[in-house]
ModelCIF file with pLDDT and N, C-alpha, C, O atoms, coordinates in Angstrom:
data_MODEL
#
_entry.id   MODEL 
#
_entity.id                         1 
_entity.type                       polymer 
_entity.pdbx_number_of_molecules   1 
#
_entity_poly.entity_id                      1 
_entity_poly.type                           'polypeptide(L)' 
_entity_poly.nstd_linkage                   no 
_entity_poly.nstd_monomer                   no 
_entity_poly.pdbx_seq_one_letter_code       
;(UNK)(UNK)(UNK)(UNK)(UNK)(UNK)(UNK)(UNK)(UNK)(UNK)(UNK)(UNK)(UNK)(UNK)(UNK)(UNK)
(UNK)(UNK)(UNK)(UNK)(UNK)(UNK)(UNK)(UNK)(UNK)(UNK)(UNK)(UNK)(UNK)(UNK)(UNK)(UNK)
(UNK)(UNK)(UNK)(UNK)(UNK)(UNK)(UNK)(UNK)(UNK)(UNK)(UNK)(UNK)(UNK)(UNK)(UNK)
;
_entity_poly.pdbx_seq_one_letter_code_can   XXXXXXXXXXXXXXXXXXXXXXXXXXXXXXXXXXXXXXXXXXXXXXX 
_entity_poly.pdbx_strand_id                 A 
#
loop_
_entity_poly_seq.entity_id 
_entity_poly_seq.num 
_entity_poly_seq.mon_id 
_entity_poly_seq.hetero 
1 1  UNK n 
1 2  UNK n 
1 3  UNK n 
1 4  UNK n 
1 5  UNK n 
1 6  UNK n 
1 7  UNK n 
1 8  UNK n 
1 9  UNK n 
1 10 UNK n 
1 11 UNK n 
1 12 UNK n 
1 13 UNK n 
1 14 UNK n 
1 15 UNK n 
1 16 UNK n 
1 17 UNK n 
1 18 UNK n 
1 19 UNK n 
1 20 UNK n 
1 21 UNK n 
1 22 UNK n 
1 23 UNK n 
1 24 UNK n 
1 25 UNK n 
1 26 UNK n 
1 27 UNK n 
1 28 UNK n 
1 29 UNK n 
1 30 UNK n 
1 31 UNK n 
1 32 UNK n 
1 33 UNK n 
1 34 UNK n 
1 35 UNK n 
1 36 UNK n 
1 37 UNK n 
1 38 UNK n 
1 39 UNK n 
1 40 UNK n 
1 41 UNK n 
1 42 UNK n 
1 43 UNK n 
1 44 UNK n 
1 45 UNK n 
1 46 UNK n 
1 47 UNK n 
#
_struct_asym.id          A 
_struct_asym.entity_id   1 
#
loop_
_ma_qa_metric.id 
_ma_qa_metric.mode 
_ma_qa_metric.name 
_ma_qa_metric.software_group_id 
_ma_qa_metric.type 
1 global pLDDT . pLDDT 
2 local  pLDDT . pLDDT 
#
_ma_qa_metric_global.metric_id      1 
_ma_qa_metric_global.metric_value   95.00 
_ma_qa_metric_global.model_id       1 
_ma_qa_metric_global.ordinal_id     1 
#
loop_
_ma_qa_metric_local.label_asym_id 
_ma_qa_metric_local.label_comp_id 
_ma_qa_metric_local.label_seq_id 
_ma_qa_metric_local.metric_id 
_ma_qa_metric_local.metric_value 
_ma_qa_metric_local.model_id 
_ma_qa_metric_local.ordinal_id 
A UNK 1  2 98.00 1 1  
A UNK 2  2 98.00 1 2  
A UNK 3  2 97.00 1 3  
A UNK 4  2 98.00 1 4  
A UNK 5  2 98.00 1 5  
A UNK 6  2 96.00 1 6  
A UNK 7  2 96.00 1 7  
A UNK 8  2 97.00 1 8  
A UNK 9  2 98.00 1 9  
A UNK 10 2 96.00 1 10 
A UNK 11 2 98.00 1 11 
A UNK 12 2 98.00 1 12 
A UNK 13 2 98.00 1 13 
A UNK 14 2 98.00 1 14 
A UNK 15 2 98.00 1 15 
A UNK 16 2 98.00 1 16 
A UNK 17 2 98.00 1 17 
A UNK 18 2 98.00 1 18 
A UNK 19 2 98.00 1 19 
A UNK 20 2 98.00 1 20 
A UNK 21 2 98.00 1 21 
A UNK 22 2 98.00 1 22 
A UNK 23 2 97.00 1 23 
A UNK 24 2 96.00 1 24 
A UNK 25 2 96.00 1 25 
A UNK 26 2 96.00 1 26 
A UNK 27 2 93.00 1 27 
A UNK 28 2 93.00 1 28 
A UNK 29 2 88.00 1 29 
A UNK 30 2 83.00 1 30 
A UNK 31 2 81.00 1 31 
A UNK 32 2 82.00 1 32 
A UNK 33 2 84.00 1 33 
A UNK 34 2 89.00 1 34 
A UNK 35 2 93.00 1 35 
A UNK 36 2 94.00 1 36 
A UNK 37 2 94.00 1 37 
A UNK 38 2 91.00 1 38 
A UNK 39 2 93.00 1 39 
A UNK 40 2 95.00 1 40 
A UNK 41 2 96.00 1 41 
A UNK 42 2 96.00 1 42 
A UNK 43 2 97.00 1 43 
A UNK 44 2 97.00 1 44 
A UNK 45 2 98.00 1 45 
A UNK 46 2 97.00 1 46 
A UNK 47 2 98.00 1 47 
#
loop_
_atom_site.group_PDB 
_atom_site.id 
_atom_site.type_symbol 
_atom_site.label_atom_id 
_atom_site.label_alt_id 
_atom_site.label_comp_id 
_atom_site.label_asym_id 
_atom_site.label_entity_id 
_atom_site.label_seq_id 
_atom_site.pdbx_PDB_ins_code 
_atom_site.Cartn_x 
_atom_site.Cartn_y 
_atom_site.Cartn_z 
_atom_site.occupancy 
_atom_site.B_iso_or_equiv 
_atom_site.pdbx_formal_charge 
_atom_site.auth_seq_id 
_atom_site.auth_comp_id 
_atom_site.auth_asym_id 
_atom_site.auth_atom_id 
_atom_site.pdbx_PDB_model_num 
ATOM 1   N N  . UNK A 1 1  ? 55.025 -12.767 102.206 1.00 98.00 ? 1  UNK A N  1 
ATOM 2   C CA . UNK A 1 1  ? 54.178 -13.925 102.485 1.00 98.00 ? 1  UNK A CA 1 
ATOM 3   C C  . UNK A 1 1  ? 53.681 -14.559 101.193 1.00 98.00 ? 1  UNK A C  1 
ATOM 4   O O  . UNK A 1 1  ? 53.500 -15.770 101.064 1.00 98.00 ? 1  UNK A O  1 
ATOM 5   N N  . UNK A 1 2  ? 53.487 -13.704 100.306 1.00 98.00 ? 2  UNK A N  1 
ATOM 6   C CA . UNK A 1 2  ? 52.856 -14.181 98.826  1.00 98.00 ? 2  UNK A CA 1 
ATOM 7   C C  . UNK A 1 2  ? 54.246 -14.901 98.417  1.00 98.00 ? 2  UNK A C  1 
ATOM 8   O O  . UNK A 1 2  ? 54.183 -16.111 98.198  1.00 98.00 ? 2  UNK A O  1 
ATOM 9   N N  . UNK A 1 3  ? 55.203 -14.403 98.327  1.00 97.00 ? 3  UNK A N  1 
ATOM 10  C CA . UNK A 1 3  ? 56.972 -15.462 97.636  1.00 97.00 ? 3  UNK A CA 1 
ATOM 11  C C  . UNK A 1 3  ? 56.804 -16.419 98.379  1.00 97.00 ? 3  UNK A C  1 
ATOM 12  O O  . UNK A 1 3  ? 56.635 -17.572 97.984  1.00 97.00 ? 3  UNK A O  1 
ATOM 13  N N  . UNK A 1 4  ? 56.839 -15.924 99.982  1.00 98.00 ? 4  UNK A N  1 
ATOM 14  C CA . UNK A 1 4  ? 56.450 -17.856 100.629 1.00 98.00 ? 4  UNK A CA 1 
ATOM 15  C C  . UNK A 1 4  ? 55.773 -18.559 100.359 1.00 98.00 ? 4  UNK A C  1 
ATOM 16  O O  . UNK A 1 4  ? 56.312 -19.555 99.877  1.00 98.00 ? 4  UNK A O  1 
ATOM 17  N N  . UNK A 1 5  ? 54.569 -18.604 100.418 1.00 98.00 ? 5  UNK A N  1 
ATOM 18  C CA . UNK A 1 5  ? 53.455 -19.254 100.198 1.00 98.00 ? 5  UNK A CA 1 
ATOM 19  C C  . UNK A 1 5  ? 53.541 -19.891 98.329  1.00 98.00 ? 5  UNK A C  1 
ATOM 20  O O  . UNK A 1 5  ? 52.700 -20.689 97.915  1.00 98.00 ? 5  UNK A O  1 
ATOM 21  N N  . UNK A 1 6  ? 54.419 -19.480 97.641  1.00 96.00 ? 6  UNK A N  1 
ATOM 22  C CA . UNK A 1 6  ? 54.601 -19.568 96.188  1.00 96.00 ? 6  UNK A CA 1 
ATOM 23  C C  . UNK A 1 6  ? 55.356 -21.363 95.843  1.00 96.00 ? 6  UNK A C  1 
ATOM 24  O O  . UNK A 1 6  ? 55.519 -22.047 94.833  1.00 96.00 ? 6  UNK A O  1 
ATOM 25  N N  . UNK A 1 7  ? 55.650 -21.536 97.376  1.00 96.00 ? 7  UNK A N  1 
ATOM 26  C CA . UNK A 1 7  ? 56.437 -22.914 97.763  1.00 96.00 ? 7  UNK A CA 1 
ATOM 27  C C  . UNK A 1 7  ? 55.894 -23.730 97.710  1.00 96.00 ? 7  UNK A C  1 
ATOM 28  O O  . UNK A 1 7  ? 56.478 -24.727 97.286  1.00 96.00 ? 7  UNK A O  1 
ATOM 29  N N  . UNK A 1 8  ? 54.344 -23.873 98.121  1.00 97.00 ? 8  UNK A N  1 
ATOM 30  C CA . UNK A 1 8  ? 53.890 -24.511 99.300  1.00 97.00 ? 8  UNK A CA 1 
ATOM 31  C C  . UNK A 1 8  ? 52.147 -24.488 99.068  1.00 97.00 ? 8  UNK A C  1 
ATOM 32  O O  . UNK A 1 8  ? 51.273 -25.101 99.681  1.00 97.00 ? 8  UNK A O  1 
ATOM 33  N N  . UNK A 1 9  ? 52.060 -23.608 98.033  1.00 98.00 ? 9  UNK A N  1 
ATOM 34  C CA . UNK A 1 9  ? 50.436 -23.900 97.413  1.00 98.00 ? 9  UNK A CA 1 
ATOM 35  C C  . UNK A 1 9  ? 50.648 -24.084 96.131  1.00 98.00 ? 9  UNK A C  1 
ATOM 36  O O  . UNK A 1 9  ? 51.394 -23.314 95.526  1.00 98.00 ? 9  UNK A O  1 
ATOM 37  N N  . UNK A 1 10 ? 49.734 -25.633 95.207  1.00 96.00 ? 10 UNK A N  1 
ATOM 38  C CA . UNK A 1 10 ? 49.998 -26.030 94.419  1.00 96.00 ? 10 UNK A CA 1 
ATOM 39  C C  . UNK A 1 10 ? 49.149 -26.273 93.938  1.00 96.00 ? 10 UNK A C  1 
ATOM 40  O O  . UNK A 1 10 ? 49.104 -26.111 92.719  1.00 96.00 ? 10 UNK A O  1 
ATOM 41  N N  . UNK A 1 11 ? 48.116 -26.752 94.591  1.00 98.00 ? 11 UNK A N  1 
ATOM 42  C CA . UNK A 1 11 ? 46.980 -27.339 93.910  1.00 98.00 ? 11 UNK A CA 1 
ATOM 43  C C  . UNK A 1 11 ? 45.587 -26.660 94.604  1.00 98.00 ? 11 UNK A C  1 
ATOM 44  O O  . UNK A 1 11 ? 45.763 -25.843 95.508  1.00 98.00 ? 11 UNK A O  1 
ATOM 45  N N  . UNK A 1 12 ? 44.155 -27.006 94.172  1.00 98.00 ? 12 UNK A N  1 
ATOM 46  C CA . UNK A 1 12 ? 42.822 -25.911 94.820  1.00 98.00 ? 12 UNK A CA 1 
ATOM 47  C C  . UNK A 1 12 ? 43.026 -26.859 96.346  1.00 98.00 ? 12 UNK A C  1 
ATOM 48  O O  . UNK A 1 12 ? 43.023 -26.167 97.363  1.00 98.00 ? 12 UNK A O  1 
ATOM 49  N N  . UNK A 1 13 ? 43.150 -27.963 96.486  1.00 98.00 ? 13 UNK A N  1 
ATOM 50  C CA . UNK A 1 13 ? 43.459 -29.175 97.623  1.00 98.00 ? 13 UNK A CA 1 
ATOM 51  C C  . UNK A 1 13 ? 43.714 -27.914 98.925  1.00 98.00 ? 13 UNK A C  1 
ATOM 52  O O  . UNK A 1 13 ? 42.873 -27.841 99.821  1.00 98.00 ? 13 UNK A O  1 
ATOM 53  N N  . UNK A 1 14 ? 45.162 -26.783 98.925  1.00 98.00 ? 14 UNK A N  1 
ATOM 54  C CA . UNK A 1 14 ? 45.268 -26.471 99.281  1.00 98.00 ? 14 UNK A CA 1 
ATOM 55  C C  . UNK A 1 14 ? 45.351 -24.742 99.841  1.00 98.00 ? 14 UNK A C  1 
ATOM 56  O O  . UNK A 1 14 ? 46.190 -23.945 100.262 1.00 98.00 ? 14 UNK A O  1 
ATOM 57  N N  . UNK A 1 15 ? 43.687 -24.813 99.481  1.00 98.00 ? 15 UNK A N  1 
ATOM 58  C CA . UNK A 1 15 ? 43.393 -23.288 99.543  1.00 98.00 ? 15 UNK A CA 1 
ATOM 59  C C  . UNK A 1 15 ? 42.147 -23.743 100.470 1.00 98.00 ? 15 UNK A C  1 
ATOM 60  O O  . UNK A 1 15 ? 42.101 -24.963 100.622 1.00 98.00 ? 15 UNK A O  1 
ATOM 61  N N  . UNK A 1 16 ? 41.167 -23.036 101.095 1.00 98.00 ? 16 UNK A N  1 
ATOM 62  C CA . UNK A 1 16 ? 41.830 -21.488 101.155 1.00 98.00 ? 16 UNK A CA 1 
ATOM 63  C C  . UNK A 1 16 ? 42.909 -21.709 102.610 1.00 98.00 ? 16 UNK A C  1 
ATOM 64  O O  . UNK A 1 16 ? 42.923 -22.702 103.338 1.00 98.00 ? 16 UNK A O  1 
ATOM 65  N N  . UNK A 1 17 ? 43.547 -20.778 102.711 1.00 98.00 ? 17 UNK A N  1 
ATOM 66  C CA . UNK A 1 17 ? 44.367 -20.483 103.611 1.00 98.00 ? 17 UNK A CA 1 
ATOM 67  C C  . UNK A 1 17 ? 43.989 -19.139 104.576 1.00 98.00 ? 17 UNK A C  1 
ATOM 68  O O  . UNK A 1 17 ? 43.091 -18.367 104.241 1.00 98.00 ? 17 UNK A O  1 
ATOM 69  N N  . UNK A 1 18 ? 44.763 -18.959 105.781 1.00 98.00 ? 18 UNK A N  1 
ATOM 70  C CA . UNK A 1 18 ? 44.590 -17.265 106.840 1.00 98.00 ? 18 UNK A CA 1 
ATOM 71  C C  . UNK A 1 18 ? 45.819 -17.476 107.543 1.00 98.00 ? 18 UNK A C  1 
ATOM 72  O O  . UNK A 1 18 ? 45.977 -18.051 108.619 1.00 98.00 ? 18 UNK A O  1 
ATOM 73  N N  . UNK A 1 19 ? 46.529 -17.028 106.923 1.00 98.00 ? 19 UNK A N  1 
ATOM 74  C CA . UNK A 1 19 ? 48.073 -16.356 107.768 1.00 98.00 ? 19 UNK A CA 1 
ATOM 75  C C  . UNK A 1 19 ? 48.467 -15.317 108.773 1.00 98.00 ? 19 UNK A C  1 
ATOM 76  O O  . UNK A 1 19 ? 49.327 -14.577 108.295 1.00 98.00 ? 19 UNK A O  1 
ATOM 77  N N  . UNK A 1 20 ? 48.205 -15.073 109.741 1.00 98.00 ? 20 UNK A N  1 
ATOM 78  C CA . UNK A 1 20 ? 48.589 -14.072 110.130 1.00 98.00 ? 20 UNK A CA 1 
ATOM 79  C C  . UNK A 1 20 ? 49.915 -14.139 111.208 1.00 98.00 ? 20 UNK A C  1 
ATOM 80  O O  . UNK A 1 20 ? 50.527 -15.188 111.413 1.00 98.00 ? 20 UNK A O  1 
ATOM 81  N N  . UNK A 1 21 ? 50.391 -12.302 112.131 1.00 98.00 ? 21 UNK A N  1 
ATOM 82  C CA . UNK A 1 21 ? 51.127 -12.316 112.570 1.00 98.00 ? 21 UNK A CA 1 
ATOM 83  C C  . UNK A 1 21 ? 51.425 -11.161 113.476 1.00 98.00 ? 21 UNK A C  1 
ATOM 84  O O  . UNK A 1 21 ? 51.511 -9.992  113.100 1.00 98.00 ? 21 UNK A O  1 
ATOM 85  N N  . UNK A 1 22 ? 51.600 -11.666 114.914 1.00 98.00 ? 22 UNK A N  1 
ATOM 86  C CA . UNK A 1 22 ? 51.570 -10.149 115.340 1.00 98.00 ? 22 UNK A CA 1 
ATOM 87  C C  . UNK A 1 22 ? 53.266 -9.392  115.162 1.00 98.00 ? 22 UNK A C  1 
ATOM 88  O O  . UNK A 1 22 ? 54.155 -10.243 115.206 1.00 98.00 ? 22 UNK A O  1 
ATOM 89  N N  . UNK A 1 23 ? 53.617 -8.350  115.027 1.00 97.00 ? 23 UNK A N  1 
ATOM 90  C CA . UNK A 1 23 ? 55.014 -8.145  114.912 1.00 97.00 ? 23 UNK A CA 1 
ATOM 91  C C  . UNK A 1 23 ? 54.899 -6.657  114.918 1.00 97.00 ? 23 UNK A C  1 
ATOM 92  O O  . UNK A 1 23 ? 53.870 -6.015  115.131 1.00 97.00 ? 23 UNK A O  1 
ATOM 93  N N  . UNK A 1 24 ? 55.989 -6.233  114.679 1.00 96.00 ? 24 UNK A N  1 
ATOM 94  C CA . UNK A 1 24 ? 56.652 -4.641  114.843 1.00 96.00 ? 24 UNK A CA 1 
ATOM 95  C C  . UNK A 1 24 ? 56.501 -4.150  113.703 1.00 96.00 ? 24 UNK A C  1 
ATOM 96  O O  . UNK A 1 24 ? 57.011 -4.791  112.785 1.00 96.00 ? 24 UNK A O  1 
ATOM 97  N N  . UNK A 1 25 ? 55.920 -3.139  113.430 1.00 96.00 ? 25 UNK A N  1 
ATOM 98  C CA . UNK A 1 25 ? 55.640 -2.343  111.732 1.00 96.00 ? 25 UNK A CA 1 
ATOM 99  C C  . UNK A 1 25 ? 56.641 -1.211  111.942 1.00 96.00 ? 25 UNK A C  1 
ATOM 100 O O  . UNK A 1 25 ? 57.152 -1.185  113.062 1.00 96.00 ? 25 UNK A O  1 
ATOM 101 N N  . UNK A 1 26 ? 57.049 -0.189  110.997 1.00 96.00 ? 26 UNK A N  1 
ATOM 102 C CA . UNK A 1 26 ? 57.924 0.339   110.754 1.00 96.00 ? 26 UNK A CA 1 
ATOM 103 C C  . UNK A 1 26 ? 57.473 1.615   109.669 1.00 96.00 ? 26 UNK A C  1 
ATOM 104 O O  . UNK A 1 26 ? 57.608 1.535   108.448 1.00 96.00 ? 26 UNK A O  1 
ATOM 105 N N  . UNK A 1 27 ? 56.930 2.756   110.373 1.00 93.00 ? 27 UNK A N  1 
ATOM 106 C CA . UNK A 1 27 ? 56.673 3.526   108.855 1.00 93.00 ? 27 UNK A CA 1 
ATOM 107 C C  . UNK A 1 27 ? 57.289 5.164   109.365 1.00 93.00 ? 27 UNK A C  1 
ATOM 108 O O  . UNK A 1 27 ? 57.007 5.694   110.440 1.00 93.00 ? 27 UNK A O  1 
ATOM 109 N N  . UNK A 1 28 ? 58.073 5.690   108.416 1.00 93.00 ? 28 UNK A N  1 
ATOM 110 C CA . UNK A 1 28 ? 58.096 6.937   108.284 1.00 93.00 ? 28 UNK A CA 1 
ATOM 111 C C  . UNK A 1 28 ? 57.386 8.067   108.535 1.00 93.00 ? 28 UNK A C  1 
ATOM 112 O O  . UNK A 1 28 ? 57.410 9.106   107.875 1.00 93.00 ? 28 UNK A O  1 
ATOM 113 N N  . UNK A 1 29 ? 56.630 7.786   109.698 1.00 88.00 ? 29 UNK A N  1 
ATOM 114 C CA . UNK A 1 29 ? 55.476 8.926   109.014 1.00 88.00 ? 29 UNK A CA 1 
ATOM 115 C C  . UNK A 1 29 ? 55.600 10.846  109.404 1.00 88.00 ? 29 UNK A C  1 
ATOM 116 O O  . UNK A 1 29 ? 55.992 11.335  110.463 1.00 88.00 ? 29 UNK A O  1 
ATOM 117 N N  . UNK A 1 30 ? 55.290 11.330  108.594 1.00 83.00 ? 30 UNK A N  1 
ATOM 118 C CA . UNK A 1 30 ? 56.011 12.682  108.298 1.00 83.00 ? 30 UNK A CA 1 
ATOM 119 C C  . UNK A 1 30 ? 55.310 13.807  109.859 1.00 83.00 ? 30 UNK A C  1 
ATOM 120 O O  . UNK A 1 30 ? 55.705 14.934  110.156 1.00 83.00 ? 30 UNK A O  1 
ATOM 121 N N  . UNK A 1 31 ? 54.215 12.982  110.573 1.00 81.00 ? 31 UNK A N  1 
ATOM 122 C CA . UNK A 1 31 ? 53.806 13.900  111.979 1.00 81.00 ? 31 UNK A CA 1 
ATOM 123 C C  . UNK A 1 31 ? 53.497 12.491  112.680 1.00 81.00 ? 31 UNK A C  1 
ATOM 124 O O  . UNK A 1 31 ? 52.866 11.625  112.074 1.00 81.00 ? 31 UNK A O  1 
ATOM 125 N N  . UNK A 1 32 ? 53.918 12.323  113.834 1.00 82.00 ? 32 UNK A N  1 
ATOM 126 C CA . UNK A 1 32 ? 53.776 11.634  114.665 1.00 82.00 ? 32 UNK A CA 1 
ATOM 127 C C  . UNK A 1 32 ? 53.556 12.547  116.498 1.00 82.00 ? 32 UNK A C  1 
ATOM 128 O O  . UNK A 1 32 ? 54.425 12.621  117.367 1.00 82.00 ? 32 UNK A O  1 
ATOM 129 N N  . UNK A 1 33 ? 52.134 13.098  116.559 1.00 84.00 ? 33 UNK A N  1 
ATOM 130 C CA . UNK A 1 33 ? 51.968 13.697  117.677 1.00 84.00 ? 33 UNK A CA 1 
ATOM 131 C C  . UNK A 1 33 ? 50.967 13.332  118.306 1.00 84.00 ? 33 UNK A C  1 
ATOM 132 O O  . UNK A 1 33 ? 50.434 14.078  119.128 1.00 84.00 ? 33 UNK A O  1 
ATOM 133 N N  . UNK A 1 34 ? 50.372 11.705  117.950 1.00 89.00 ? 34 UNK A N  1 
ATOM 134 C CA . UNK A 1 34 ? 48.996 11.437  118.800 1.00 89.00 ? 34 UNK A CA 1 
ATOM 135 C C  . UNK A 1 34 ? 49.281 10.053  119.723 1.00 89.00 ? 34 UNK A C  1 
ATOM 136 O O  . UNK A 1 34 ? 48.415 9.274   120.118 1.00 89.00 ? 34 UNK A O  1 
ATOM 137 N N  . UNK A 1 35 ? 50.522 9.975   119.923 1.00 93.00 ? 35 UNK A N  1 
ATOM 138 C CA . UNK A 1 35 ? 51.081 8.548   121.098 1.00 93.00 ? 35 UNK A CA 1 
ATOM 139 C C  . UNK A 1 35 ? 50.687 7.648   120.458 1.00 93.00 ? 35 UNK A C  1 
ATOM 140 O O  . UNK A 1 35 ? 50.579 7.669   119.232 1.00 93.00 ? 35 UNK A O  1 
ATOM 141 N N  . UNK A 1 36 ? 50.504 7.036   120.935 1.00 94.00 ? 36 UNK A N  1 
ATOM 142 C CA . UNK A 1 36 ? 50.083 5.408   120.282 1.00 94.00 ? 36 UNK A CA 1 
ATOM 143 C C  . UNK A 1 36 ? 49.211 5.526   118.918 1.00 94.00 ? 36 UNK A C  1 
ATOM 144 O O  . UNK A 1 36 ? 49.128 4.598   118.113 1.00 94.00 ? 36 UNK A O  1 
ATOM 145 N N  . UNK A 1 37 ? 48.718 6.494   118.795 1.00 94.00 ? 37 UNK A N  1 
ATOM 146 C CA . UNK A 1 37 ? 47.874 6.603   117.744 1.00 94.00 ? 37 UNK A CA 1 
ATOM 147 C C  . UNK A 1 37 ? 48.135 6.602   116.654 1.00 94.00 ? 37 UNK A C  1 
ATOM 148 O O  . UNK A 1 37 ? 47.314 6.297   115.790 1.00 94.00 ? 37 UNK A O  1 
ATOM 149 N N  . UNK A 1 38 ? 49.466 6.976   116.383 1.00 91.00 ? 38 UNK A N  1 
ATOM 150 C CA . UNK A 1 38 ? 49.982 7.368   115.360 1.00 91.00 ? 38 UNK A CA 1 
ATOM 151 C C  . UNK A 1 38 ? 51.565 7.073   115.698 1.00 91.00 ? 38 UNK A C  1 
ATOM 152 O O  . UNK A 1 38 ? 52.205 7.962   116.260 1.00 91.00 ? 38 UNK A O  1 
ATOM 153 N N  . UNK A 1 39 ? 52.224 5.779   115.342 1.00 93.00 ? 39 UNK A N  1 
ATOM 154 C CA . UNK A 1 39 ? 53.501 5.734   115.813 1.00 93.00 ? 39 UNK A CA 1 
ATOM 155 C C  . UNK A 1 39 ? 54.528 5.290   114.399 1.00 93.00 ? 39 UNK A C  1 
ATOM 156 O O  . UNK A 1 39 ? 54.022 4.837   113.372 1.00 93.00 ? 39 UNK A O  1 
ATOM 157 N N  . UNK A 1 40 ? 55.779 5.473   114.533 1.00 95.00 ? 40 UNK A N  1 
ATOM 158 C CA . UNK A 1 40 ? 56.944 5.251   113.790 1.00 95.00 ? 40 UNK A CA 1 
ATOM 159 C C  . UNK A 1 40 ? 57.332 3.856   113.867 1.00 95.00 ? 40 UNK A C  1 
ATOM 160 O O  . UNK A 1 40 ? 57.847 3.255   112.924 1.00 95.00 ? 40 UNK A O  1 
ATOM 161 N N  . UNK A 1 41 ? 57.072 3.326   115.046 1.00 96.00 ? 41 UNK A N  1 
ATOM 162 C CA . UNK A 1 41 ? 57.104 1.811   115.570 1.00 96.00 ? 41 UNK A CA 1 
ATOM 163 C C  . UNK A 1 41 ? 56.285 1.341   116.174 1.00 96.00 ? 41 UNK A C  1 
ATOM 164 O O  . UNK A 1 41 ? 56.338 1.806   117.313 1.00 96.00 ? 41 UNK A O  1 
ATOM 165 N N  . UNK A 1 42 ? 55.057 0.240   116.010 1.00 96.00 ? 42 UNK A N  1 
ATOM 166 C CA . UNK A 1 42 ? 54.440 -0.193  116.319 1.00 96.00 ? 42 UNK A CA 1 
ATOM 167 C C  . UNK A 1 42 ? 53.781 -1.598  116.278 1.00 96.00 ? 42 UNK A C  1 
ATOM 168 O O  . UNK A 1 42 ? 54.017 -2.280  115.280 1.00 96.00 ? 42 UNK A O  1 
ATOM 169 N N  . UNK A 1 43 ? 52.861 -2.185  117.396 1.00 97.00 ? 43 UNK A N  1 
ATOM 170 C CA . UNK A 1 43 ? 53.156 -3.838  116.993 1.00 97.00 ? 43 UNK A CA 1 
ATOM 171 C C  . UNK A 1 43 ? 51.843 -3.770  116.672 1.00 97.00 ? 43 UNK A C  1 
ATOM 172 O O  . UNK A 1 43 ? 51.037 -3.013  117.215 1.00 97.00 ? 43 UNK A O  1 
ATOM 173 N N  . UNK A 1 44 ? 51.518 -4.821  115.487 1.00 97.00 ? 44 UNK A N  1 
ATOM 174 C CA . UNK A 1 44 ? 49.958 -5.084  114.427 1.00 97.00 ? 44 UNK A CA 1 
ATOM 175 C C  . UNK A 1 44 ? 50.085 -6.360  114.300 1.00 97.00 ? 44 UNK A C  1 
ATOM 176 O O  . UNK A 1 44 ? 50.960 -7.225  114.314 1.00 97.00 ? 44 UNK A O  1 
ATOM 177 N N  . UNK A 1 45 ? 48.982 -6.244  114.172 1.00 98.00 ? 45 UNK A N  1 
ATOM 178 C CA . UNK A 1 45 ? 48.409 -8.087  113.433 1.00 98.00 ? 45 UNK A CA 1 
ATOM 179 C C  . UNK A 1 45 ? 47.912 -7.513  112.535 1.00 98.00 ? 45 UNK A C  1 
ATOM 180 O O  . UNK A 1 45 ? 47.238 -6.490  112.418 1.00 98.00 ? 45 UNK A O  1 
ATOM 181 N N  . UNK A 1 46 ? 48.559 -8.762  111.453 1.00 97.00 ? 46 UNK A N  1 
ATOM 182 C CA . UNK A 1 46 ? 48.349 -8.809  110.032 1.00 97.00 ? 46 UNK A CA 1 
ATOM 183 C C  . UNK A 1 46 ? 47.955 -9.767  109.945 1.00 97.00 ? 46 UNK A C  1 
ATOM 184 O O  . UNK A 1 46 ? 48.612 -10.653 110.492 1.00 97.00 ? 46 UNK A O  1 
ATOM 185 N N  . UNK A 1 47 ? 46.610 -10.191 109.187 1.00 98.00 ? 47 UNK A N  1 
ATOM 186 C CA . UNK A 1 47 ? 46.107 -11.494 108.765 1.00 98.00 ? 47 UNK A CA 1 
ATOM 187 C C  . UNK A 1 47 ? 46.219 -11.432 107.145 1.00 98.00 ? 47 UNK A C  1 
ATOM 188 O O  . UNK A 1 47 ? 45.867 -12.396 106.464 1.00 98.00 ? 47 UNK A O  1 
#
């Protein structure tokens, strides 16, 4: 989002900004035994 945004903000004119996004995260994680609590795949909002 920071390389995107590297396009497209130029001047103070166009700050501040709040991006967000809900989507699918993706992490390795080495114990996954609490269901939803703790998942390998999961959907977040990121602002």
């Amino acid at each position: 989002l920071t390389n995107l945004l590297s396009q497209y903000v130029n001047s103070y004119k166009d700050l501040p900004l709040l991006i967000y996004q809900i989507q699918s995260k993706f992490r390795n994680e080495l114990r996954a035994k609490s269901g939803l609590l703790r998942g390998r795949e999961f959907l977040m909002k990121d602002l």
